[in-house]
Protein backbone atom coordinates (compact mmCIF):
# COMPACT_ATOMS: atom_id res chain seq x y z
CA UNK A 1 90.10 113.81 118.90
CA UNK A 2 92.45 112.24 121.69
CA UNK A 3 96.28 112.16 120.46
CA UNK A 4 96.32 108.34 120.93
CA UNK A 5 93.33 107.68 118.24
CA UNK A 6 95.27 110.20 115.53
CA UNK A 7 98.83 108.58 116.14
CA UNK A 8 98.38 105.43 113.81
CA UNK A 9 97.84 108.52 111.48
CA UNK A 10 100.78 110.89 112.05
CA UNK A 11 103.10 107.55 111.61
CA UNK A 12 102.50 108.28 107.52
CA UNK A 13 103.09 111.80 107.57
CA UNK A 14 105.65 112.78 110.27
CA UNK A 15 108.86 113.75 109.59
CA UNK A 16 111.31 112.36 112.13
CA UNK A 17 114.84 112.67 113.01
CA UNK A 18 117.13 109.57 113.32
CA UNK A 19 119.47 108.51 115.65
CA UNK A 20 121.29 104.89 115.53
CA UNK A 21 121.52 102.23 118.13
CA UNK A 22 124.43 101.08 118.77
CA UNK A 23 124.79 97.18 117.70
CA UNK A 24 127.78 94.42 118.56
CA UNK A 25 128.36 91.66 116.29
CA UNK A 26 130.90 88.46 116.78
CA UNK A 27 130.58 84.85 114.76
CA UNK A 28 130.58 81.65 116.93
CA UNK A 29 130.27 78.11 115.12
CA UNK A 30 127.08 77.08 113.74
CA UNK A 31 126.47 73.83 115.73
CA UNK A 32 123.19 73.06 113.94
CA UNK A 33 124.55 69.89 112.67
CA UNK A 34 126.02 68.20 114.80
CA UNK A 35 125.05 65.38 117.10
CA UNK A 36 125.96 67.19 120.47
CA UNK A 37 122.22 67.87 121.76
CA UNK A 38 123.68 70.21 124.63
CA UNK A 39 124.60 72.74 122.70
CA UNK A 40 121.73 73.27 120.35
CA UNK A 41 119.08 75.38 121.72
CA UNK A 42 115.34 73.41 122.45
CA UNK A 43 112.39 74.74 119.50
CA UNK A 44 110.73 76.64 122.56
CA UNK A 45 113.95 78.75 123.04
CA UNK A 46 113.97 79.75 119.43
CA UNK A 47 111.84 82.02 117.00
CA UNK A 48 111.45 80.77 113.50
CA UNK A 49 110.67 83.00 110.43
CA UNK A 50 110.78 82.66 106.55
CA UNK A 51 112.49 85.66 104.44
CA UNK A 52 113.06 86.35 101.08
CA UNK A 53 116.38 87.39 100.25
CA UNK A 54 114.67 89.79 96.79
CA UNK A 55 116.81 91.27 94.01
CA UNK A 56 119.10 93.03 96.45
CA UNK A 57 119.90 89.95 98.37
CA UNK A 58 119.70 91.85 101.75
CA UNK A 59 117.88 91.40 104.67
CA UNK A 60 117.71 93.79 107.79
CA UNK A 61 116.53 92.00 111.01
CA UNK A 62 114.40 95.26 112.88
CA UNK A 63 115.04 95.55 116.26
CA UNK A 64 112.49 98.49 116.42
CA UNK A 65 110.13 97.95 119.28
CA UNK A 66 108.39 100.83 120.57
CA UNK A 67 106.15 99.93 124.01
CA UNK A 68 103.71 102.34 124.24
CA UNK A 69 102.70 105.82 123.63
CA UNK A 70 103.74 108.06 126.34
CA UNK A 71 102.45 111.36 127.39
CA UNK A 72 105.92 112.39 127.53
CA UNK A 73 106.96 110.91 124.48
CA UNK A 74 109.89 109.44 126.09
CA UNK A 75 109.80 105.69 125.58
CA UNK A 76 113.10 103.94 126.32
CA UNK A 77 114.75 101.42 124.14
CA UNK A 78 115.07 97.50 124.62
CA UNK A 79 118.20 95.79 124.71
CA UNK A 80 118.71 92.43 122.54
CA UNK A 81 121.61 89.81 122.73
CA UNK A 82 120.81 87.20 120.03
CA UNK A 83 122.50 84.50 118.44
CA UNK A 84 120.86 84.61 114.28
CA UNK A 85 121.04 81.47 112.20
CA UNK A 86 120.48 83.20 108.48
CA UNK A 87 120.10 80.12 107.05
CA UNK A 88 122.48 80.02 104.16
CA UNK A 89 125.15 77.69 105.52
CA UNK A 90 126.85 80.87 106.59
CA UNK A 91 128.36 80.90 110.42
CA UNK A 92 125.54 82.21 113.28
CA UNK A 93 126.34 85.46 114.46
CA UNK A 94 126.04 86.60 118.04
CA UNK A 95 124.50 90.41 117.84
CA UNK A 96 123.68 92.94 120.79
CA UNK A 97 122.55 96.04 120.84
CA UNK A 98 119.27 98.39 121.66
CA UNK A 99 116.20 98.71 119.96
CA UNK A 100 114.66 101.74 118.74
CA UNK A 101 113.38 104.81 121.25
CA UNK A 102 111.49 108.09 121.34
CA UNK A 103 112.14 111.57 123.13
CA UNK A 104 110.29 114.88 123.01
CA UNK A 105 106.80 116.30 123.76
CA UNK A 106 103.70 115.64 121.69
CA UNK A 107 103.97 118.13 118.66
CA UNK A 108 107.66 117.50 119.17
CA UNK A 109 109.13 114.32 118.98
CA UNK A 110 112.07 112.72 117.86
CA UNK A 111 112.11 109.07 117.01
CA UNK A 112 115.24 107.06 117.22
CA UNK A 113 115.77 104.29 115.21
CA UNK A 114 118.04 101.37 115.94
CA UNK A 115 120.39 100.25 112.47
CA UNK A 116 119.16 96.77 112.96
CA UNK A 117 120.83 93.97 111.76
CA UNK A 118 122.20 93.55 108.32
CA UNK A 119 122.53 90.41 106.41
CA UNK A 120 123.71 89.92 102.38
CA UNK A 121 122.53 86.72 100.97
CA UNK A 122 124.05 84.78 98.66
CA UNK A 123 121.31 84.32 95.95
CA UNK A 124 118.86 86.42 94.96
CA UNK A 125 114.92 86.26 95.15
CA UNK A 126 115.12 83.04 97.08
CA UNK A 127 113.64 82.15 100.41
CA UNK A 128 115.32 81.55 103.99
CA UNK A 129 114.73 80.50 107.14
CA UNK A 130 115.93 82.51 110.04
CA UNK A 131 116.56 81.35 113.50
CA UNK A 132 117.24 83.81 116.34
CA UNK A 133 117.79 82.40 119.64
CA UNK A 134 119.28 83.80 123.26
CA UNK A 135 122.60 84.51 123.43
CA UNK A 136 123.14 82.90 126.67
CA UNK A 137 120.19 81.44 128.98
CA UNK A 138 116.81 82.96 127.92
CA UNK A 139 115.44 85.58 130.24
CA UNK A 140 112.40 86.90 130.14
CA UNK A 141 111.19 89.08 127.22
CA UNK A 142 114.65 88.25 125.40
CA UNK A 143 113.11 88.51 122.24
CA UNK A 144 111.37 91.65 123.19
CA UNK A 145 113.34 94.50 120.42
CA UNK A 146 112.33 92.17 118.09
CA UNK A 147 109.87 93.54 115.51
CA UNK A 148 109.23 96.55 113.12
CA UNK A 149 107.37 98.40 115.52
CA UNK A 150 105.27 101.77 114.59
CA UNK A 151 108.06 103.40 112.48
CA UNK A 152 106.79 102.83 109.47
CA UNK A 153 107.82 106.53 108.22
CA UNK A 154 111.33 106.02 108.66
CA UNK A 155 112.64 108.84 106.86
CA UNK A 156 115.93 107.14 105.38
CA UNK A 157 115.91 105.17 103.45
CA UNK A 158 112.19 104.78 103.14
CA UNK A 159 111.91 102.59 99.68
CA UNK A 160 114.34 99.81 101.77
CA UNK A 161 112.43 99.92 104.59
CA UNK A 162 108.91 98.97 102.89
CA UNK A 163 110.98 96.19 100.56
CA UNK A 164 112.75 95.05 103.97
CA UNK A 165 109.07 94.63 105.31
CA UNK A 166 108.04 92.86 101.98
CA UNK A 167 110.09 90.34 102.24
CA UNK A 168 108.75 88.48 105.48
CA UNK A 169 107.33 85.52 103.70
CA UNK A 170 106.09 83.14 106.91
CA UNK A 171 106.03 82.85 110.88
CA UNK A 172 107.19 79.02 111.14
CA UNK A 173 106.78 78.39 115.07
CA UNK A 174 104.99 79.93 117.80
CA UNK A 175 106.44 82.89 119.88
CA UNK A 176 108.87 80.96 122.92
CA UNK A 177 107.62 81.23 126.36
CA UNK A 178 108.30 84.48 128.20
CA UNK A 179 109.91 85.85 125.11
CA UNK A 180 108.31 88.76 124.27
CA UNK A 181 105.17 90.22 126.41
CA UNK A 182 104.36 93.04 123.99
CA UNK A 183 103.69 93.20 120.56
CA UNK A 184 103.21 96.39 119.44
CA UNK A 185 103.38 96.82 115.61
CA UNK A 186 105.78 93.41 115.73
CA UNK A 187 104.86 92.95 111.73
CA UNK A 188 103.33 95.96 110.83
CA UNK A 189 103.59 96.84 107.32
CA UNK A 190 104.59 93.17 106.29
CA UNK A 191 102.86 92.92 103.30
CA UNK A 192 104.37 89.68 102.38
CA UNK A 193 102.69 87.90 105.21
CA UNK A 194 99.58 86.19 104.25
CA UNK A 195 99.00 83.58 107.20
CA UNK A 196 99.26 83.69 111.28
CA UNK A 197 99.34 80.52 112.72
CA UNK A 198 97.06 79.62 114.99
CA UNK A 199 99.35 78.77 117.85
CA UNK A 200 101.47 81.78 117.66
CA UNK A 201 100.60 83.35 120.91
CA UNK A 202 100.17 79.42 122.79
CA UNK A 203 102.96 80.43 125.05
CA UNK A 204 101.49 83.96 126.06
CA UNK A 205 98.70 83.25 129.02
CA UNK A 206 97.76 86.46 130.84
CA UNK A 207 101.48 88.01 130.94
CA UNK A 208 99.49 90.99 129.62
CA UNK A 209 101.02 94.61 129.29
CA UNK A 210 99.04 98.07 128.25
CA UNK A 211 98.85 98.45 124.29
CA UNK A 212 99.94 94.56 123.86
CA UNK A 213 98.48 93.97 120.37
CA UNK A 214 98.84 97.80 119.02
CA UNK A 215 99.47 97.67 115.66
CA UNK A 216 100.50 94.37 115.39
CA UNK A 217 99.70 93.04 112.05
CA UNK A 218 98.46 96.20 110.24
CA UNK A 219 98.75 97.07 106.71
CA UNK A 220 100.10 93.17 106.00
CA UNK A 221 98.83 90.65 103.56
CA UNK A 222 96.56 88.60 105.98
CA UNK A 223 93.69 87.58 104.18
CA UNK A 224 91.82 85.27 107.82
CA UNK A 225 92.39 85.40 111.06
CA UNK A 226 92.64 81.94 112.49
CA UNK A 227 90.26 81.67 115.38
CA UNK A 228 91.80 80.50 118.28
CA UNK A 229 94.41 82.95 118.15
CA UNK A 230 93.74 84.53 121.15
CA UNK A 231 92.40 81.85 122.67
CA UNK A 232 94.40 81.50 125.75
CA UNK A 233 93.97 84.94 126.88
CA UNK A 234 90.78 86.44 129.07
CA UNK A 235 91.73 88.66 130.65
CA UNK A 236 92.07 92.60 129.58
CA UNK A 237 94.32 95.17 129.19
CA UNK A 238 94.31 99.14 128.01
CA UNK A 239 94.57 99.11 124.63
CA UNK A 240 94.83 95.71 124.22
CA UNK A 241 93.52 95.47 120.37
CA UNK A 242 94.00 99.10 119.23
CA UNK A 243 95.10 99.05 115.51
CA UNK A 244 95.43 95.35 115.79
CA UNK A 245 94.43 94.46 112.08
CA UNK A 246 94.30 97.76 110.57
CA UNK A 247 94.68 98.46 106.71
CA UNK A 248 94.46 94.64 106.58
CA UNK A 249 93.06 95.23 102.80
CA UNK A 250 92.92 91.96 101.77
CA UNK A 251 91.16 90.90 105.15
CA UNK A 252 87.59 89.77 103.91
CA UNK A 253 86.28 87.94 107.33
CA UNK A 254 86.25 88.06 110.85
CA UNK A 255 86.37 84.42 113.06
CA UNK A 256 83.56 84.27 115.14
CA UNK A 257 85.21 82.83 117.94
CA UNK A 258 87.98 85.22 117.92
CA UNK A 259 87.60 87.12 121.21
CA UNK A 260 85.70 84.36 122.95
CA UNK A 261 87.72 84.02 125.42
CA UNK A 262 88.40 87.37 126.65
CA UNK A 263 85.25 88.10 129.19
CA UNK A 264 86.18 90.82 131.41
CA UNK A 265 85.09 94.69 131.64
CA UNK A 266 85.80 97.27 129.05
CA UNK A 267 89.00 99.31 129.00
CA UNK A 268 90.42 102.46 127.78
CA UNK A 269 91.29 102.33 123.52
CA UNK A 270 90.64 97.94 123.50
CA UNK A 271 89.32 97.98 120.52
CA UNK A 272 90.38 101.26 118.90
CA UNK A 273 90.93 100.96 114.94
CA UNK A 274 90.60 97.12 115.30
CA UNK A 275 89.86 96.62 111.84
CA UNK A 276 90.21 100.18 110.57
CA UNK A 277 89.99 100.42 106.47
CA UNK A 278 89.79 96.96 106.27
CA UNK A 279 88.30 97.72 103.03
CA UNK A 280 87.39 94.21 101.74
CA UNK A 281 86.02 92.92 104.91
CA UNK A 282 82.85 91.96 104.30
CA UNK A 283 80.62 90.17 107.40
CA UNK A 284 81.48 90.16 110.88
CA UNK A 285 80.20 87.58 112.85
CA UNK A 286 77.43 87.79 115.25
CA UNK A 287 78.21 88.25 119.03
CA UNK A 288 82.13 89.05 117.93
CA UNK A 289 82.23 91.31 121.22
CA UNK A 290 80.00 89.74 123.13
CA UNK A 291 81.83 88.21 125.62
CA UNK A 292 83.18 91.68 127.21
CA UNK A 293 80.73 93.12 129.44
CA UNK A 294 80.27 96.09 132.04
CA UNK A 295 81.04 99.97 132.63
CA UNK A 296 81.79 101.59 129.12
CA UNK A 297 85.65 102.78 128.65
CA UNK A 298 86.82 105.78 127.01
CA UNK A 299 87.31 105.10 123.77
CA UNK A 300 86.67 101.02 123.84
CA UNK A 301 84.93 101.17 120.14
CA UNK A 302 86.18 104.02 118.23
CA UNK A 303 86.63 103.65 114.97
CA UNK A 304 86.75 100.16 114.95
CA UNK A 305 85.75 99.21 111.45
CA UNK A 306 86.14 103.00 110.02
CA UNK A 307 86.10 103.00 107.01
CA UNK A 308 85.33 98.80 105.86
CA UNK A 309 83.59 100.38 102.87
CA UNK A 310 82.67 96.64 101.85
CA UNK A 311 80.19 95.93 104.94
CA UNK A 312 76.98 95.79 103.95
CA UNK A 313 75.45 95.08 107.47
CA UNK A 314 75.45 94.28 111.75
CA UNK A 315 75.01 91.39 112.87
CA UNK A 316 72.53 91.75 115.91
CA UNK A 317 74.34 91.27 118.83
CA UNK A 318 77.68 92.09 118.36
CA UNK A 319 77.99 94.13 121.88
CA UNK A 320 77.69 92.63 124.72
CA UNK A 321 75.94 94.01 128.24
CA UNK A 322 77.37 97.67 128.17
CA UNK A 323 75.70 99.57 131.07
CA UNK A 324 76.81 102.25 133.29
CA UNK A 325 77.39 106.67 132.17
CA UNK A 326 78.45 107.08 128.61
CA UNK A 327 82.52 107.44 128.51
CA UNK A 328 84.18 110.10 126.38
CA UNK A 329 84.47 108.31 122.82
CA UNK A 330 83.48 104.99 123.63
CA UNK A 331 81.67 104.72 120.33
CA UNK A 332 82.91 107.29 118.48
CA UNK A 333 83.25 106.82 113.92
CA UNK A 334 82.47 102.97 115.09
CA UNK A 335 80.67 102.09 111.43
CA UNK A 336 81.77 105.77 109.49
CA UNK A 337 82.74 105.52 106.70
CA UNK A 338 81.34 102.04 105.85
CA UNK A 339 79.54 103.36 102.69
CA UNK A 340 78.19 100.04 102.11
CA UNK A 341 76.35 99.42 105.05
CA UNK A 342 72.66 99.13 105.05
CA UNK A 343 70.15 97.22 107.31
CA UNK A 344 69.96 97.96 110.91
CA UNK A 345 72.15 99.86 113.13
CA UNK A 346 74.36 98.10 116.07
CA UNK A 347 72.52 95.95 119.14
CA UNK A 348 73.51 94.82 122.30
CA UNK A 349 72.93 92.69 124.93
CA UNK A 350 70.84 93.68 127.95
CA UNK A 351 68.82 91.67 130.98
CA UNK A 352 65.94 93.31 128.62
CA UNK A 353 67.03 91.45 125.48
CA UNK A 354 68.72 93.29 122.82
CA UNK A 355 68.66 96.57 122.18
CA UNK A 356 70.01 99.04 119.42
CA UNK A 357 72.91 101.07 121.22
CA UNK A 358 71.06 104.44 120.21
CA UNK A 359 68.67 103.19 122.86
CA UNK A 360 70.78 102.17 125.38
CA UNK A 361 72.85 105.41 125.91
CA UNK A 362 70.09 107.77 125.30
CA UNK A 363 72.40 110.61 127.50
CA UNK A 364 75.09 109.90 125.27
CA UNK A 365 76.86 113.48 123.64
CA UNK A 366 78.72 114.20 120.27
CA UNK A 367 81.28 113.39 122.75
CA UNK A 368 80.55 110.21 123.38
CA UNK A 369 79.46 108.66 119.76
CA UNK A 370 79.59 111.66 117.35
CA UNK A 371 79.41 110.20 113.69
CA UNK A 372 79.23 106.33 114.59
CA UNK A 373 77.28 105.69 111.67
CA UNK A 374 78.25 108.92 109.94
CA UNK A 375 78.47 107.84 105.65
CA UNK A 376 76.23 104.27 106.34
CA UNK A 377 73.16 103.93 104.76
CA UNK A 378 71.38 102.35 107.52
CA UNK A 379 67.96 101.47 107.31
CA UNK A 380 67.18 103.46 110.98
CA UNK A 381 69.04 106.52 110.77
CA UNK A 382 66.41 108.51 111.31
CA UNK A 383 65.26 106.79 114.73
CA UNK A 384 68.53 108.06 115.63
CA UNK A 385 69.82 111.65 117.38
CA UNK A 386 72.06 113.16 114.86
CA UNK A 387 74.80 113.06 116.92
CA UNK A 388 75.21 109.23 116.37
CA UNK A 389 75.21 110.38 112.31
CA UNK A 390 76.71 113.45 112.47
CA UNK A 391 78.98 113.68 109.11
CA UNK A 392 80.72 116.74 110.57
CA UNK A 393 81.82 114.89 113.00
CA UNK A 394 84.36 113.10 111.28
């Protein structure tokens, strides 16, 4: 299988070395309540969150953004200069420093991870509401270092790390304009997050980058998607969904509107691990990808709902107009692993009507879509080649 697809896996079980970021921190008066307007930063220059401070009282701020996945495995890190209201009545703090960055070959890699920044609350287990805007006039992507990225194995300490994650409790206003163009793994692993606001990405209108949702709210609490959250974006980008919602366990449906907007051609890894062991997801909605039409992309549909062992069928229709040579992957463990499924396998648009995707790509190779339905217990696997079921595939 392509390193890319196996990464999100490797983040659980690689063992990484650590180097710290360096980080600046100086107090400047909290002018929050006073009546001078000039001084107080506008909403849309701000980004809002909810915390909870827990037993320990402490909350780390991650400045751990990781772009994209290199074939050099050399990703450089972002630098941050941010003025943090914690919320507590305490003074705002002006911090600067550089988020987290990798070096090495694949096989060997070291991660570096930046020490973020450290807060100790005043009560414990109660909730706070953190404000972190420029220090300075906001340039673009100066919110960019913020989020917990992919380093969800960080070796040291580990058990802080998942609590820190735990305690992200609410997003209270949208991402500011030109903020932050990529969010790769932003909340990953937030398992205290339940809802996304709808207007979260309102601000973020084609300013797309390669690998722009990767990760972003896998393995948190979510239990909906609200539907117009991509709404003002159409255009697309490589690996523009990989991972986007995976290990979302508590996930049980899928808006139907929720790529509607997005019409243009395949690409490389979109939707790779979408919803990947989303195991309570039960339906997905009918036509869900069939806006995106046109040549097929390596690896646009693999393992997109691997392993949703709580889908019991396809809707018809959920591709749209695919035509063109079979590309290396492009349906590859699509459905495997979805032990509940049963009906009819996956359809498609076409100018003929729709058609099951076993009879579209009739050239296709193990290559291509080995073990899409591998572990289903659809109704017309044995219309099929084998290669679209084979188990050994996996």
């Amino acid at each position: 299988m392509n390193p890319t697809i196996i990464l999100f896996l490797l983040i659980f079980t690689s063992t990484l070395f650590i180097g710290c970021g360096t980080a600046t921190k100086s107090v400047t008066t909290n002018n929050a309540g006073n009546n001078n307007n000039s001084t107080v930063s506008p909403v849309k220059d701000a980004f809002i969150f909810k915390i909870n401070s827990g037993e320990n009282r402490e909350f780390i701020l991650p400045a751990q953004f990781i772009a994209a996945m290199e074939s050099s495995w050399y990703v450089e890190g972002v630098e941050y200069d941010w003025k943090i209201d914690w919320g507590d009545g305490t003074e705002e703090e002006e911090h600067s420093g550089i988020s987290a960055w990798v070096t090495g070959e694949i096989g060997s890699y070291t991660r570096h991870f930046s020490e973020g920044i450290f807060h100790l609350y005043p009560e414990a287990n109660k909730d706070y509401t953190i404000k972190i805007r420029p220090n300075g006039p906001a340039t673009k992507d100066w919110l960019q270092a913020f989020g917990w990225s992919d380093d969800y194995a960080h070796p040291s300490p580990t058990v802080m790390d998942f609590e820190n994650r735990a305690k992200l409790k609410a997003i209270l206003s949208p991402f500011p304009e030109n903020s932050k163009s990529n969010f790769t793994g932003t909340f990953m692993g937030c398992t205290g997050l339940t809802v996304i606001p709808e207007n979260l990405f309102e601000n973020i209108k084609n300013s797309l980058t390669d690998n722009m949702f990767w990760g972003t709210f896998a393995m948190t609490g979510i239990k909906s998607i609200p539907e117009g959250l991509f709404k003002n974006i159409s255009s697309t980008v490589s690996g523009m969904f990989q991972a986007t919602f995976a290990y979302c366990v508590y996930l049980e449906s899928i808006p139907v509107g929720l790529f509607k907007n997005i019409n243009g051609s395949p690409t490389d890894y979109m939707f790779t691990m979408t919803f990947f062991a989303c195991s309570e997801l039960k339906t997905i909605p009918q036509g869900l990808f069939s806006s995106i039409s046109g040549r097929p992309a390596e690896y646009m549909f693999a393992q997109t709902f691997y392993g949703c062992a709580s889908l019991t069928s396809i809707p018809n229709g959920l591709f749209g107009d695919i035509s063109g040579p079979p590309a290396e992957g492009m349906f590859l463990h699509t459905f495997a692993e979805c032990s509940n499924l049963k009906g009819e396998s996956a359809t498609m648009k076409t100018p003929e009507g729709y058609k099951k995707l076993y009879e579209v790509f009739t050239d296709a190779s193990i290559d291509h879509v080995g073990g899409c339905y591998a572990f289903t217990d659809l109704s017309d696997l044995d219309q099929m080649d084998m290669i679209w079921k084979y188990e050994s595939a996996i």
